[in-house]
C-alpha atoms as a PDB file:
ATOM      1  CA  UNK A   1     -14.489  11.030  -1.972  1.00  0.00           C
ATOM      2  CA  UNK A   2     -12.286  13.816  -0.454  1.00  0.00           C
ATOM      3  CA  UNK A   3      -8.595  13.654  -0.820  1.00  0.00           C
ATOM      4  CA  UNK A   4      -6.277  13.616   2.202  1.00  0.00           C
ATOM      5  CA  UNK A   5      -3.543  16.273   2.422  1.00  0.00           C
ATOM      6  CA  UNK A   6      -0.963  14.029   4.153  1.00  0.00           C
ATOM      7  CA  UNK A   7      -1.488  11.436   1.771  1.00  0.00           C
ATOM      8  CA  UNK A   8      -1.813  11.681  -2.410  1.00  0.00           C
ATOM      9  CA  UNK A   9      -2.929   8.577  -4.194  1.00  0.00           C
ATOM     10  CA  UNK A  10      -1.712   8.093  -7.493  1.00  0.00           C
ATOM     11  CA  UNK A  11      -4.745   6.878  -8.891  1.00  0.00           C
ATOM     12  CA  UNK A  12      -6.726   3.851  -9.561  1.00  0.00           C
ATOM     13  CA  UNK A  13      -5.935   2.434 -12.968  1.00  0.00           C
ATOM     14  CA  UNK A  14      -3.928  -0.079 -15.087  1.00  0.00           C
ATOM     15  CA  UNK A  15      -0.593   0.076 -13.896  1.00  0.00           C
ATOM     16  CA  UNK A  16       1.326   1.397 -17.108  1.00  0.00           C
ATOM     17  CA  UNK A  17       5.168   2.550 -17.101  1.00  0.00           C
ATOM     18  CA  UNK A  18       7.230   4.168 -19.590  1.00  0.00           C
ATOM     19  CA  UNK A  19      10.510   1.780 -18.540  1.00  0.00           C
ATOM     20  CA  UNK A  20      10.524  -1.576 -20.041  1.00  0.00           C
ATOM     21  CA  UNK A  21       9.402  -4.290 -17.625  1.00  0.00           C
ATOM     22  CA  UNK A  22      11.942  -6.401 -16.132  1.00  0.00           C
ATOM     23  CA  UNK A  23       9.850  -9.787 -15.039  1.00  0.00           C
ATOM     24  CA  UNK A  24       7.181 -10.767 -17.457  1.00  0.00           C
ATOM     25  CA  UNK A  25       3.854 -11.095 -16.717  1.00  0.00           C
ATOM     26  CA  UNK A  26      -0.001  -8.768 -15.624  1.00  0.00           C
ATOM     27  CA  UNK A  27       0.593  -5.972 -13.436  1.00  0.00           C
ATOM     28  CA  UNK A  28      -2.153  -5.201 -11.221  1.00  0.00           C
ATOM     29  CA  UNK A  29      -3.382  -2.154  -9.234  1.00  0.00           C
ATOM     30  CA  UNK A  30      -4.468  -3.053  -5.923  1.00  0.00           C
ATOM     31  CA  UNK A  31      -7.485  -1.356  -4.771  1.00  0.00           C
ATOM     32  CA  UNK A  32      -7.138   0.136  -1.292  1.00  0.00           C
ATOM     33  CA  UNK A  33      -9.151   1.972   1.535  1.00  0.00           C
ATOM     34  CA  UNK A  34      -7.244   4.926   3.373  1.00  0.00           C
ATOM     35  CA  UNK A  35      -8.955   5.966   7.029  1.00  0.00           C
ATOM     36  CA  UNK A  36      -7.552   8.738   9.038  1.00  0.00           C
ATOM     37  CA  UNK A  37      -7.557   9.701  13.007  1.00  0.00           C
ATOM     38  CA  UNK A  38      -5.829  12.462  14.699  1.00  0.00           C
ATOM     39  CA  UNK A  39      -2.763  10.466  15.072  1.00  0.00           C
ATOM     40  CA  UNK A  40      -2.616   7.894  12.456  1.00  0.00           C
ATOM     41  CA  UNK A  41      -3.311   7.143   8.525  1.00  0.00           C
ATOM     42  CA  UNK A  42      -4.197   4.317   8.055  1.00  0.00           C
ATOM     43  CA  UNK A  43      -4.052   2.316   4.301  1.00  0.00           C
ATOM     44  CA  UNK A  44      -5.619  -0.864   3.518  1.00  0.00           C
ATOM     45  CA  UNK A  45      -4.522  -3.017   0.593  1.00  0.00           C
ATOM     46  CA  UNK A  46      -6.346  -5.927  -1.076  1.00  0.00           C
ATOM     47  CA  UNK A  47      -3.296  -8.401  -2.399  1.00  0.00           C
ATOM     48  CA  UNK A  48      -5.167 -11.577  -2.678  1.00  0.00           C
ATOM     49  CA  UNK A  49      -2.611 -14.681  -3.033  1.00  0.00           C
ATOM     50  CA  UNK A  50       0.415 -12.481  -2.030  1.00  0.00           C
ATOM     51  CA  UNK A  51       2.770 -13.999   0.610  1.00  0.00           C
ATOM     52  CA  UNK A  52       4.853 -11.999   3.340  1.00  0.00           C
ATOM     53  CA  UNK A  53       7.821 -13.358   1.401  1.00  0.00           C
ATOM     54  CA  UNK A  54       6.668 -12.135  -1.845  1.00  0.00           C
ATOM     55  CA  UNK A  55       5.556  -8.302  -0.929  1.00  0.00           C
ATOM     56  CA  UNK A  56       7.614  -5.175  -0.959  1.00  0.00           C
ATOM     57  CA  UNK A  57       7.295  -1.864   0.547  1.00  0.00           C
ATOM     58  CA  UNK A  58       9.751   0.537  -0.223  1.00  0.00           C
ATOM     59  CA  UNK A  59       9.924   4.269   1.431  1.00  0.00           C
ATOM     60  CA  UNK A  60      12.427   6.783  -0.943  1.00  0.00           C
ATOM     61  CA  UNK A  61      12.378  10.697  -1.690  1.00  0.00           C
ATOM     62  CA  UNK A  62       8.463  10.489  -0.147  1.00  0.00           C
ATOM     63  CA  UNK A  63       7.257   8.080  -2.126  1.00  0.00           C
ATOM     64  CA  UNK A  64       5.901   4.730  -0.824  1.00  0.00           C
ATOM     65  CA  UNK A  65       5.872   1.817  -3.213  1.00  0.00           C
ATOM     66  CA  UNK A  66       4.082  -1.345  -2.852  1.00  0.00           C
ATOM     67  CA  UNK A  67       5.057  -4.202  -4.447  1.00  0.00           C
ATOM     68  CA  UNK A  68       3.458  -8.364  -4.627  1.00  0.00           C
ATOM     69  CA  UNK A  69       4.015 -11.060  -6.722  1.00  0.00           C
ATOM     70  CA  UNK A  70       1.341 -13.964  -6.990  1.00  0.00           C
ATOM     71  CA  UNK A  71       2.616 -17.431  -8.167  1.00  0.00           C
ATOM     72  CA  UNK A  72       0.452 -19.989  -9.985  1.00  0.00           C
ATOM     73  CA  UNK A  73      -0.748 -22.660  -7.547  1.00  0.00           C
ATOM     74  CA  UNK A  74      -0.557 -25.819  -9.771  1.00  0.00           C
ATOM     75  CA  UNK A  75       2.114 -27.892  -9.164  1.00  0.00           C
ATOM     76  CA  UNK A  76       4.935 -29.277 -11.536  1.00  0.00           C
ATOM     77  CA  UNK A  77       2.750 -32.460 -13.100  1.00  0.00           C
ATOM     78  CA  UNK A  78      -0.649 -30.325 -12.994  1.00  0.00           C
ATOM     79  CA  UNK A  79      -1.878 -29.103 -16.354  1.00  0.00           C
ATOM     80  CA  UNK A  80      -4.303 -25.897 -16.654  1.00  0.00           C
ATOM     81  CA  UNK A  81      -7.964 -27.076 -17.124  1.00  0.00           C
ATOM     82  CA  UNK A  82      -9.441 -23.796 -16.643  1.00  0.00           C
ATOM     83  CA  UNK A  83      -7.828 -20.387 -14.901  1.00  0.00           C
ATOM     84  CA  UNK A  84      -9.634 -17.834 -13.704  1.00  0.00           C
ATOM     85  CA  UNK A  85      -7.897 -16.539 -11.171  1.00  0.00           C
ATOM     86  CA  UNK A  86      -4.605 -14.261 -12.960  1.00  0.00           C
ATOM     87  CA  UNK A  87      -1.158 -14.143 -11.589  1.00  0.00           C
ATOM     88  CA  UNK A  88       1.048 -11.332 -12.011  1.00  0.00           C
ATOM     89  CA  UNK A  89       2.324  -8.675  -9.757  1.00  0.00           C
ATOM     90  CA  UNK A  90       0.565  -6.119  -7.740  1.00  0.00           C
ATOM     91  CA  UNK A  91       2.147  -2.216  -7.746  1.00  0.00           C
ATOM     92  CA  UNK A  92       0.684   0.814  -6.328  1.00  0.00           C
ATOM     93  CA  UNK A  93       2.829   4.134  -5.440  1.00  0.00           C
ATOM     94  CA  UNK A  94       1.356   6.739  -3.018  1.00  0.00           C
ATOM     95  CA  UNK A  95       3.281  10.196  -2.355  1.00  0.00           C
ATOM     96  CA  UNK A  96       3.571  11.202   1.832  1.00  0.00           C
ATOM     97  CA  UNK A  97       3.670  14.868   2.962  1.00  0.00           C
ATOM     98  CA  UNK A  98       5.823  15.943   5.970  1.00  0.00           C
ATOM     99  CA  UNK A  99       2.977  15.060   8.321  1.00  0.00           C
ATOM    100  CA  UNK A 100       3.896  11.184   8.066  1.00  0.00           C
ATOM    101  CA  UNK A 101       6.012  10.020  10.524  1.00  0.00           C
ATOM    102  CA  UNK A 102       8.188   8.100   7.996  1.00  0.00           C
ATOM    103  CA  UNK A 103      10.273   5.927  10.552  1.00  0.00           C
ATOM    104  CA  UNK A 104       7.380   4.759  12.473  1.00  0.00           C
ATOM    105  CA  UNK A 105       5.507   3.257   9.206  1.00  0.00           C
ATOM    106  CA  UNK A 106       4.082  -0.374  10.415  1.00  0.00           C
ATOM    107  CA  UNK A 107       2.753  -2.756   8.312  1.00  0.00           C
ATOM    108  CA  UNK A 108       1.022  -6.298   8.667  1.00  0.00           C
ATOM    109  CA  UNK A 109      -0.551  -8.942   6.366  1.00  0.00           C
ATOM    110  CA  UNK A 110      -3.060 -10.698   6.841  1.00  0.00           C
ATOM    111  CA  UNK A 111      -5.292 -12.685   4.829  1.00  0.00           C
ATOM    112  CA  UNK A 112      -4.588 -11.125   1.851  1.00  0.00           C
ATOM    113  CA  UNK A 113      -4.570  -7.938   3.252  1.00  0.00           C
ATOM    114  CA  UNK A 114      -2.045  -5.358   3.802  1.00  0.00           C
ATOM    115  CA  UNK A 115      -2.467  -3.081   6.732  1.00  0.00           C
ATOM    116  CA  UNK A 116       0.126  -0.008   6.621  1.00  0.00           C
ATOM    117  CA  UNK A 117      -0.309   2.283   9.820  1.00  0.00           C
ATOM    118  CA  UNK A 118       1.129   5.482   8.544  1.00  0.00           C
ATOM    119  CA  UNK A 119       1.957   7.675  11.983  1.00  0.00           C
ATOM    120  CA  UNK A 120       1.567  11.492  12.233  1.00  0.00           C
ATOM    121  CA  UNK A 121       4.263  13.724  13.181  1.00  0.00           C
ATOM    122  CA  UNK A 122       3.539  15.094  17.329  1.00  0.00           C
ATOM    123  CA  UNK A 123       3.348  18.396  15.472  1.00  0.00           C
ATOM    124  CA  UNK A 124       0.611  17.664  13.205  1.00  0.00           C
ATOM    125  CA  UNK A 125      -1.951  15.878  15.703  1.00  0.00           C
ATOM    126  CA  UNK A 126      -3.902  18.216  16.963  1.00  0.00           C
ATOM    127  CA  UNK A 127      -4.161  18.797  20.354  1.00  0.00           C
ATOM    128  CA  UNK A 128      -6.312  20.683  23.129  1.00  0.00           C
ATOM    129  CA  UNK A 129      -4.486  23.611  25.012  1.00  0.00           C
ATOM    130  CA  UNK A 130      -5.119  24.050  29.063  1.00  0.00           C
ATOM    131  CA  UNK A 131      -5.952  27.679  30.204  1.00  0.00           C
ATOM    132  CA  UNK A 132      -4.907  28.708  33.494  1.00  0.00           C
ATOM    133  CA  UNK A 133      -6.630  30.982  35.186  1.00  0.00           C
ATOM    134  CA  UNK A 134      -4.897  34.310  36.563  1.00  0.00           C
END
């Protein structure tokens, strides 16, 4: 898989810092699919259980920074029979280039999936020039 230039992914693996964790609890890597036009990239991220309420995407010095917390789903008088399905928090950090139109960033979820349109710069989408005959 070829790397984009406008966009440098951190990597795919356990999510390890050297600061000391401020919430307890599994911090996952989301795994994510990154498709590119002339004028857009476009990154999708699987955060299965994560609510609108619950994500956050940050934009600072480049760096994008996605971040979802998953709740357990049993209620206050269930008890744990059997739990397959982990809880914890979802984190993934990508670095943007210049071509990234930073204040146009959208992003929707969806079904467990986040959808982050990334917008290039006019600059940076290529275009085709008109010749005008003499």
């Amino acid at each position: 898989m070829s790397e984009s230039k406008e966009i440098k992914l951190k990597g795919k693996q356990e999510v390890t810092t050297q600061a000391e964790q401020t919430t307890p609890g599994v911090v996952f890597t989301p795994p994510v699919d990154i498709f590119e036009t002339e004028r857009t990239i476009t990154l999708l991220a699987d955060l299965p259980g994560v609510k609108a309420d619950r994500l956050n995407i940050d934009l600072r010095d480049d760096v994008i920074t996605i971040i979802g917390d998953i709740s357990p789903e049993e209620g206050k008088d269930e008890e744990d029979l059997v739990v397959e399905y982990e809880t914890g928090r979802y984190y993934r950090q990508f670095t943007l280039s210049e071509v990234i139109d930073q204040n146009k960033i959208d992003a929707k979820l969806a079904d467990g999936v986040l959808r982050l349109t990334l917008p290039k710069v006019e600059k940076a989408t290529p275009r085709k020039i008109a010749i005008k005959a003499a």
